[in-house]
PDB file of N, CA and C in Angstrom:
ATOM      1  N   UNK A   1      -7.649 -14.913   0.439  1.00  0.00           N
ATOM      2  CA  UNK A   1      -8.222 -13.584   0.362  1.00  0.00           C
ATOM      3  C   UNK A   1      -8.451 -13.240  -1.105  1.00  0.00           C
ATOM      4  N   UNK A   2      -9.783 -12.900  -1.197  1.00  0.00           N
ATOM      5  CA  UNK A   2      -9.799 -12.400  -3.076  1.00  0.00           C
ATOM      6  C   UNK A   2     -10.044 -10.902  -2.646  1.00  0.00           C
ATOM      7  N   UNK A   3      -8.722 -10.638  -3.621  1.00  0.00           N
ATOM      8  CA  UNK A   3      -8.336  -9.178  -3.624  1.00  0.00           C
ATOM      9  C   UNK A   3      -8.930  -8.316  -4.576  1.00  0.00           C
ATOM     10  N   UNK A   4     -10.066  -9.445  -5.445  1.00  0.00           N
ATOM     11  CA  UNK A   4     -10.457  -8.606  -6.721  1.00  0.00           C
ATOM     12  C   UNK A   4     -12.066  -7.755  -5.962  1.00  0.00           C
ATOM     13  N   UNK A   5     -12.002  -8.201  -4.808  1.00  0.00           N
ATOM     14  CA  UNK A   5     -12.971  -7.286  -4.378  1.00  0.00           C
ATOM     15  C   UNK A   5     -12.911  -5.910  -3.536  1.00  0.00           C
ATOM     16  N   UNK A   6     -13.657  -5.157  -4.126  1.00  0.00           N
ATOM     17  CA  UNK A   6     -12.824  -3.712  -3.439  1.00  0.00           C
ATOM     18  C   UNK A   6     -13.687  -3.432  -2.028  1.00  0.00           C
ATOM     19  N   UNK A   7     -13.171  -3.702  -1.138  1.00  0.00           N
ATOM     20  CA  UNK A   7     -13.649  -3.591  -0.002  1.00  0.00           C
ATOM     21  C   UNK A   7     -12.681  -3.012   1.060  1.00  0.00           C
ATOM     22  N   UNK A   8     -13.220  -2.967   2.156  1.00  0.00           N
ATOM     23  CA  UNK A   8     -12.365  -1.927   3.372  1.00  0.00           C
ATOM     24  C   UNK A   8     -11.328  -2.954   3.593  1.00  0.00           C
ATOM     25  N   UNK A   9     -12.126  -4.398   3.903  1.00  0.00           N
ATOM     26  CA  UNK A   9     -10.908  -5.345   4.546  1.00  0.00           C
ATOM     27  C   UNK A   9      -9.445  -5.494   3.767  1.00  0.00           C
ATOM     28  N   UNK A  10      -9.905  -6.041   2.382  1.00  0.00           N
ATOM     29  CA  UNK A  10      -9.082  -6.096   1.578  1.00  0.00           C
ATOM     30  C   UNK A  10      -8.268  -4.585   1.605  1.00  0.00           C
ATOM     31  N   UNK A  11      -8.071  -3.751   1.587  1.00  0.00           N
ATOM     32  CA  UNK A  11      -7.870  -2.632   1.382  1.00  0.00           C
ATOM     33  C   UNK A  11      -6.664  -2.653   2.744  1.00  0.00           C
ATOM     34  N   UNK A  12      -7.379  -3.032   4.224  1.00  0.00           N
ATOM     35  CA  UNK A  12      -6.289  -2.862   5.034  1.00  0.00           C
ATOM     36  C   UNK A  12      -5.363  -4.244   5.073  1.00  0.00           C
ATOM     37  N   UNK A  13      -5.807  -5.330   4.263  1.00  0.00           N
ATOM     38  CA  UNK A  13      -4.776  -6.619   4.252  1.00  0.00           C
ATOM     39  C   UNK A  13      -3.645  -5.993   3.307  1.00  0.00           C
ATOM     40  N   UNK A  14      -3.909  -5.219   1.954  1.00  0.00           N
ATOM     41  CA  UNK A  14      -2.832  -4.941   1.088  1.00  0.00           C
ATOM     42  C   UNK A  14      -1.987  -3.904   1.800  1.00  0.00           C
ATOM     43  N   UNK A  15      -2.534  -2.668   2.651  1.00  0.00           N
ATOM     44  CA  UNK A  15      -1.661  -2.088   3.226  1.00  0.00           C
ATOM     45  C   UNK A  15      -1.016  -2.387   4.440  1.00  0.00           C
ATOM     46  N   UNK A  16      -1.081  -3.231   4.959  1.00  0.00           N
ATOM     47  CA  UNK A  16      -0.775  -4.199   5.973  1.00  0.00           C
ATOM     48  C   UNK A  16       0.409  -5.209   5.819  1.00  0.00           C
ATOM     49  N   UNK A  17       0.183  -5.836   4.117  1.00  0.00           N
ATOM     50  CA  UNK A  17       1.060  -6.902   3.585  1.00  0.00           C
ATOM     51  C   UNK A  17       2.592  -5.618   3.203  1.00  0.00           C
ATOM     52  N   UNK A  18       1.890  -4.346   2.367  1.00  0.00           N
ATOM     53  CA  UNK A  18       2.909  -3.567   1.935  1.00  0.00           C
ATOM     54  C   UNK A  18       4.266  -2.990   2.897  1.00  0.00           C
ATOM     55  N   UNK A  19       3.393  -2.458   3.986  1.00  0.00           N
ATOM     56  CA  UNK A  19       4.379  -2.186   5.422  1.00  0.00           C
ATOM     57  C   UNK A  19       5.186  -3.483   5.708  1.00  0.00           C
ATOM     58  N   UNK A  20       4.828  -4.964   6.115  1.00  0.00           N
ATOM     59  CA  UNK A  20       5.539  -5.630   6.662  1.00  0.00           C
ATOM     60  C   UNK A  20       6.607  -6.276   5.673  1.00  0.00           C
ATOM     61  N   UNK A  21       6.402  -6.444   4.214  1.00  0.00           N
ATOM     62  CA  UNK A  21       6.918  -6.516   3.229  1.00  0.00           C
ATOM     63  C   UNK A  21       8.411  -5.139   3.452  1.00  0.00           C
ATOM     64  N   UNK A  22       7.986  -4.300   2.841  1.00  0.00           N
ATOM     65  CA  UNK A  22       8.959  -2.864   2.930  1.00  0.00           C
ATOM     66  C   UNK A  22       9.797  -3.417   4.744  1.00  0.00           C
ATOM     67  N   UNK A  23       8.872  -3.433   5.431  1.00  0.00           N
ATOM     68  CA  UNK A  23      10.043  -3.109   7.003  1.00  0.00           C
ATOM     69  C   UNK A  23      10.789  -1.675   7.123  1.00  0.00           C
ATOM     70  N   UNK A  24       9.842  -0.890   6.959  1.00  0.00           N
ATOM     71  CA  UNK A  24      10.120   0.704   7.101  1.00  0.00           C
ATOM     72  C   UNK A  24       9.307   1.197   8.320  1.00  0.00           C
ATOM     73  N   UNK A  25      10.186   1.891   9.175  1.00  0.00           N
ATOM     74  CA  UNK A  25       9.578   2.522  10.239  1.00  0.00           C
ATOM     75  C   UNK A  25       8.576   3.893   9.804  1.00  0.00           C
ATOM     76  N   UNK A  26       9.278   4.308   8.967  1.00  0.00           N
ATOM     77  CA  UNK A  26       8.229   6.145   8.666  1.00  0.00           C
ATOM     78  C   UNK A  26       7.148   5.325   7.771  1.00  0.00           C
ATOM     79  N   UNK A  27       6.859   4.182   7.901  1.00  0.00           N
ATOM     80  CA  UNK A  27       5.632   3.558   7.250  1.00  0.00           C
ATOM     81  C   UNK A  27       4.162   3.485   8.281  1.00  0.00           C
ATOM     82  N   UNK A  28       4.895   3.705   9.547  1.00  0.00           N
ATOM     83  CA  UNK A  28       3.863   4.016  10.615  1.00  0.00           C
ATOM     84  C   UNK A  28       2.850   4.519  10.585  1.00  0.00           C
ATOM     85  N   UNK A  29       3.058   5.593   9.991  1.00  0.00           N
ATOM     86  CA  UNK A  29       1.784   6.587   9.502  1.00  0.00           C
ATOM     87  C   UNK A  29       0.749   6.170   8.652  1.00  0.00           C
ATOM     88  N   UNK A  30       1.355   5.411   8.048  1.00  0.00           N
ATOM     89  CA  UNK A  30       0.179   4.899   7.044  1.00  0.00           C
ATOM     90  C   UNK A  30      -0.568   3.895   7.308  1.00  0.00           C
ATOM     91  N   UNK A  31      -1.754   4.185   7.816  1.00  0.00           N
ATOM     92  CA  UNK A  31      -2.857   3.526   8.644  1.00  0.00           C
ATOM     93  C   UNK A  31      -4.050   2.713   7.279  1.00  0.00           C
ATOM     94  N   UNK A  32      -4.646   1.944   7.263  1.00  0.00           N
ATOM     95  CA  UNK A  32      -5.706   1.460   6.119  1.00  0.00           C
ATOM     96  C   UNK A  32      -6.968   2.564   6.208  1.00  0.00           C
ATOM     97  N   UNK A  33      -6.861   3.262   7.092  1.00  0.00           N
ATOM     98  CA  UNK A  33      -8.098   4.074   7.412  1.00  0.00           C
ATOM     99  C   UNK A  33      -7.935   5.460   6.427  1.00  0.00           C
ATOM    100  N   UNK A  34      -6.803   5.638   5.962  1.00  0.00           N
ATOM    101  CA  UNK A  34      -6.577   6.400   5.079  1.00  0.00           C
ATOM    102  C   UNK A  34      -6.573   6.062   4.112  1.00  0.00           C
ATOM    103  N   UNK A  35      -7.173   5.109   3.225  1.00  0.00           N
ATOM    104  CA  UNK A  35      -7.717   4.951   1.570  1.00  0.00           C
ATOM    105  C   UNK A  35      -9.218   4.698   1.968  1.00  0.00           C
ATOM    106  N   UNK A  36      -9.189   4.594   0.811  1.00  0.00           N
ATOM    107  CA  UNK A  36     -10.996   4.139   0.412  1.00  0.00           C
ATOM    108  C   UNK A  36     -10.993   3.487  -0.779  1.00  0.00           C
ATOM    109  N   UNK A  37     -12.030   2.894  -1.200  1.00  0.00           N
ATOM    110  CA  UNK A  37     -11.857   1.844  -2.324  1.00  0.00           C
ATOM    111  C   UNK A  37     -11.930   2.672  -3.629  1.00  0.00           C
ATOM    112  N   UNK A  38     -12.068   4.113  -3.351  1.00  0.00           N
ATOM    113  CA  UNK A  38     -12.432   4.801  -4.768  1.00  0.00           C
ATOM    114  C   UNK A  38     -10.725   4.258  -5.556  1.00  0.00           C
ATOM    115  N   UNK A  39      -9.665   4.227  -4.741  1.00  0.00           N
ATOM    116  CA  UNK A  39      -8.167   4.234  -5.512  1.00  0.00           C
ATOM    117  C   UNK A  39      -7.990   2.610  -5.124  1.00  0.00           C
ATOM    118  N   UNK A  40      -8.688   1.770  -5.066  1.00  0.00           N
ATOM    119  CA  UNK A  40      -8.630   0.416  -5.061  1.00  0.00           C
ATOM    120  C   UNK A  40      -7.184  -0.039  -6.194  1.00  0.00           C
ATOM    121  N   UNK A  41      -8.065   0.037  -6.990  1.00  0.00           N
ATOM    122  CA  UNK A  41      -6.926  -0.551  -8.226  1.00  0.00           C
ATOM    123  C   UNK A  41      -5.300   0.135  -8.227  1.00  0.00           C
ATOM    124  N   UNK A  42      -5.275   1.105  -8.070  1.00  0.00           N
ATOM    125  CA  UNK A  42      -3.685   1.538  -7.781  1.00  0.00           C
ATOM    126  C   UNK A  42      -3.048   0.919  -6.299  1.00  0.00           C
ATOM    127  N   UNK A  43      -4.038   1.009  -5.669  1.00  0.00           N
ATOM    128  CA  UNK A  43      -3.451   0.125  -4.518  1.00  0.00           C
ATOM    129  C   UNK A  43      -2.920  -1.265  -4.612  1.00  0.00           C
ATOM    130  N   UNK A  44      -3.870  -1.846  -5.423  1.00  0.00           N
ATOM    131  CA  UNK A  44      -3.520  -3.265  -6.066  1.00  0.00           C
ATOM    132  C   UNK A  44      -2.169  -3.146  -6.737  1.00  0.00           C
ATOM    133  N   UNK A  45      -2.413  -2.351  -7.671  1.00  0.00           N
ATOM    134  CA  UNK A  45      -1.476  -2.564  -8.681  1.00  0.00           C
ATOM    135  C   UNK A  45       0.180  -2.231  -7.346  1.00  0.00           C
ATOM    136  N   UNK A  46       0.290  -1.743  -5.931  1.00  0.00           N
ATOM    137  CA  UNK A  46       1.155  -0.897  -5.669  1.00  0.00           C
ATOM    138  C   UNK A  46       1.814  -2.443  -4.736  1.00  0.00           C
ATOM    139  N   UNK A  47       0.037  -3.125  -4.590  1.00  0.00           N
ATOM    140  CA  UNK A  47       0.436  -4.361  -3.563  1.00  0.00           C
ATOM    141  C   UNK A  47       1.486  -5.723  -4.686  1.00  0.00           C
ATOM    142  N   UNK A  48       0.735  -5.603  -6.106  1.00  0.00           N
ATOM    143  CA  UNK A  48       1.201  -6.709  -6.576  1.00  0.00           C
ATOM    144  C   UNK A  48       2.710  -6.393  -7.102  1.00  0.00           C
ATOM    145  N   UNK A  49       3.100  -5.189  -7.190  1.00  0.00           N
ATOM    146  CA  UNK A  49       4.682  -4.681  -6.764  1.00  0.00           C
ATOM    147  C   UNK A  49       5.867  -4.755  -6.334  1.00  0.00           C
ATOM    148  N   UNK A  50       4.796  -4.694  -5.061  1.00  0.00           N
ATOM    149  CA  UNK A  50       5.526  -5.044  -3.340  1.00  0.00           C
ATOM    150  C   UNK A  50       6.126  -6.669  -3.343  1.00  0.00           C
ATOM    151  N   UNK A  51       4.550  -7.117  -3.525  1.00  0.00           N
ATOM    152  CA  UNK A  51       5.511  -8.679  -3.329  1.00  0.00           C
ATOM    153  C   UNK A  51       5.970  -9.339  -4.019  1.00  0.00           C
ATOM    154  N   UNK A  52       6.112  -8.900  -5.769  1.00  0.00           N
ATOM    155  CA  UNK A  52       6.698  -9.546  -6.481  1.00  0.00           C
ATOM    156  C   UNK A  52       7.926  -9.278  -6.006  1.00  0.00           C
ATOM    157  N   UNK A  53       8.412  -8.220  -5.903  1.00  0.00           N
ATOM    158  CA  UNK A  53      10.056  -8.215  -5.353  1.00  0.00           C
ATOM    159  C   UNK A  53      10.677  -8.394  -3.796  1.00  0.00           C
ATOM    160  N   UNK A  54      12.171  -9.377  -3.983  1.00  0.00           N
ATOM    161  CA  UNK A  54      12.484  -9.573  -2.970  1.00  0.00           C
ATOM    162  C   UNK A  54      13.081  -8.578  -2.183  1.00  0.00           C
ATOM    163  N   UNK A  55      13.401  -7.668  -2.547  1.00  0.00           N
ATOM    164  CA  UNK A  55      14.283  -6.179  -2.322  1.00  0.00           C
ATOM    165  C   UNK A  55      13.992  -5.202  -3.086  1.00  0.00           C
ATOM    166  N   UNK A  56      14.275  -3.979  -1.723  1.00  0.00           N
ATOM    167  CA  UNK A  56      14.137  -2.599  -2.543  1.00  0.00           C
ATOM    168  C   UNK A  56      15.394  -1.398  -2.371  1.00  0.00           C
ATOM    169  N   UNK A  57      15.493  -0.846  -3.288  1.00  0.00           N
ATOM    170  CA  UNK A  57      16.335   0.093  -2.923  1.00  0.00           C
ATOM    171  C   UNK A  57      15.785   1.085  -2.449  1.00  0.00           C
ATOM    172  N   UNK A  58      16.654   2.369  -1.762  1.00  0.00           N
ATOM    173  CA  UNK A  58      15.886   3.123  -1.041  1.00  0.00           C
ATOM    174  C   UNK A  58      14.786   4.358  -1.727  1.00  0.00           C
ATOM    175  N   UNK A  59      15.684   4.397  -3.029  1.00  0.00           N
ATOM    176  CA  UNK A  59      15.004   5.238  -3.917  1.00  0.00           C
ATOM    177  C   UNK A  59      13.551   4.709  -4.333  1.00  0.00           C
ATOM    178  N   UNK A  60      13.562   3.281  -5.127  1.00  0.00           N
ATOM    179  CA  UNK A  60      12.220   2.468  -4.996  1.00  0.00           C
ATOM    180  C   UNK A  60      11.554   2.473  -3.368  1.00  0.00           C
ATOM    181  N   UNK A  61      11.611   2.616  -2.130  1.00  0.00           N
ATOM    182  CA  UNK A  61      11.191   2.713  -1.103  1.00  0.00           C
ATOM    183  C   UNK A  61      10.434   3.956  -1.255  1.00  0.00           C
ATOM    184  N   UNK A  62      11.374   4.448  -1.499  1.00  0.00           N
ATOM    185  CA  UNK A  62      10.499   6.277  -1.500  1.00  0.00           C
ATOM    186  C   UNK A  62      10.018   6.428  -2.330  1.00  0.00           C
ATOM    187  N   UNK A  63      10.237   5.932  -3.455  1.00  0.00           N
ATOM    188  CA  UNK A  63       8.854   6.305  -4.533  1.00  0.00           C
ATOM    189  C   UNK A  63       7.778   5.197  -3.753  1.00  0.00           C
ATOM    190  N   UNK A  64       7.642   4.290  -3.361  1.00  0.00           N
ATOM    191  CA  UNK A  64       6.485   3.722  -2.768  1.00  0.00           C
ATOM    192  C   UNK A  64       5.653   4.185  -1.821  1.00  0.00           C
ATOM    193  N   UNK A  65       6.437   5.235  -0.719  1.00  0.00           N
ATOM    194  CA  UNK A  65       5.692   5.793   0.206  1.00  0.00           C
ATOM    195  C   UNK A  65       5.628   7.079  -0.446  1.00  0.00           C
ATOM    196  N   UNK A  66       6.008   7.610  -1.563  1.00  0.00           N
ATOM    197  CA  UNK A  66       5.517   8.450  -2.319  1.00  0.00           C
ATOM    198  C   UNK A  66       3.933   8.189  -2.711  1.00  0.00           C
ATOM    199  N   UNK A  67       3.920   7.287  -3.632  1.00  0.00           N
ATOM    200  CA  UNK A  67       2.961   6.919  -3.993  1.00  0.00           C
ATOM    201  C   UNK A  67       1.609   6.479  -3.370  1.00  0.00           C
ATOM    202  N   UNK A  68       2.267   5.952  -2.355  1.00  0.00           N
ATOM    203  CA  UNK A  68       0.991   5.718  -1.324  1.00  0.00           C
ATOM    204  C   UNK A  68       0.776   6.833  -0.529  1.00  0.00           C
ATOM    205  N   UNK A  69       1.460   7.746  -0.823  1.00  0.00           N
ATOM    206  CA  UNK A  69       1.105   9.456   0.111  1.00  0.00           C
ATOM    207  C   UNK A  69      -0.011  10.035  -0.828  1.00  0.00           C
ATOM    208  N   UNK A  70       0.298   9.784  -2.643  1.00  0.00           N
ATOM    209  CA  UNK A  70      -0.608  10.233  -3.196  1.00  0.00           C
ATOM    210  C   UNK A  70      -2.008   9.340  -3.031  1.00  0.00           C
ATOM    211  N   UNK A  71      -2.505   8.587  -3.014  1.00  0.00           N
ATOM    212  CA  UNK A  71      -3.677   7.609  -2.959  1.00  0.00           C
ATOM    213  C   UNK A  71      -4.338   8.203  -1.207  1.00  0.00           C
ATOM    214  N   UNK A  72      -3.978   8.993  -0.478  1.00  0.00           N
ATOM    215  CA  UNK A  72      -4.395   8.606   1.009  1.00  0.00           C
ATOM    216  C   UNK A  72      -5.711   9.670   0.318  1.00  0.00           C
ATOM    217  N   UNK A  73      -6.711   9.463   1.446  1.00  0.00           N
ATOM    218  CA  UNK A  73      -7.578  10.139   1.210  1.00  0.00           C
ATOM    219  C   UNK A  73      -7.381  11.834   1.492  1.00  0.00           C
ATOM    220  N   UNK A  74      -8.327  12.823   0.937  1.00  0.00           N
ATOM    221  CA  UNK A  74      -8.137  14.383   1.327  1.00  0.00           C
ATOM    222  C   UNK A  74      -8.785  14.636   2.388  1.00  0.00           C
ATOM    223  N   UNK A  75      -8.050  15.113   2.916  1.00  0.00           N
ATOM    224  CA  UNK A  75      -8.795  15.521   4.563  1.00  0.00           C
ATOM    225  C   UNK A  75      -9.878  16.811   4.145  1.00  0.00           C
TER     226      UNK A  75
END
């Protein structure tokens, strides 16, 4: 997968990889249909994060679904 392209797919593989990575249930909510490629690059930067590390603490957990609360699109 080349991730350097900002597209929808790519977009729901990184939030896809991020959830099963984490293994958080209140991650449910966060569907790929809620970004858009305008916040591409923070998404990246949130995916290449995720899988560099083997563990998270819960505080790093919540700043992650923090962060990905800020990037969702505005209704």
């Amino acid at each position: 997968m080349d991730l350097s392209k900002k597209t929808a797919e790519n977009v729901e593989f990184m939030i896809e990889a991020i959830k099963e990575k984490l293994k958080v249930l209140n991650f449910g909510a966060i569907k790929p249909a809620h970004f858009d490629e305008e916040m591409y690059e923070e998404l990246h930067d949130i995916y290449e994060l995720v899988m560099k590390k083997n563990s998270f603490s819960p505080n790093e957990m919540q700043a992650i679904a923090e962060e990905l609360g800020n990037l969702r699109k505005q209704a």
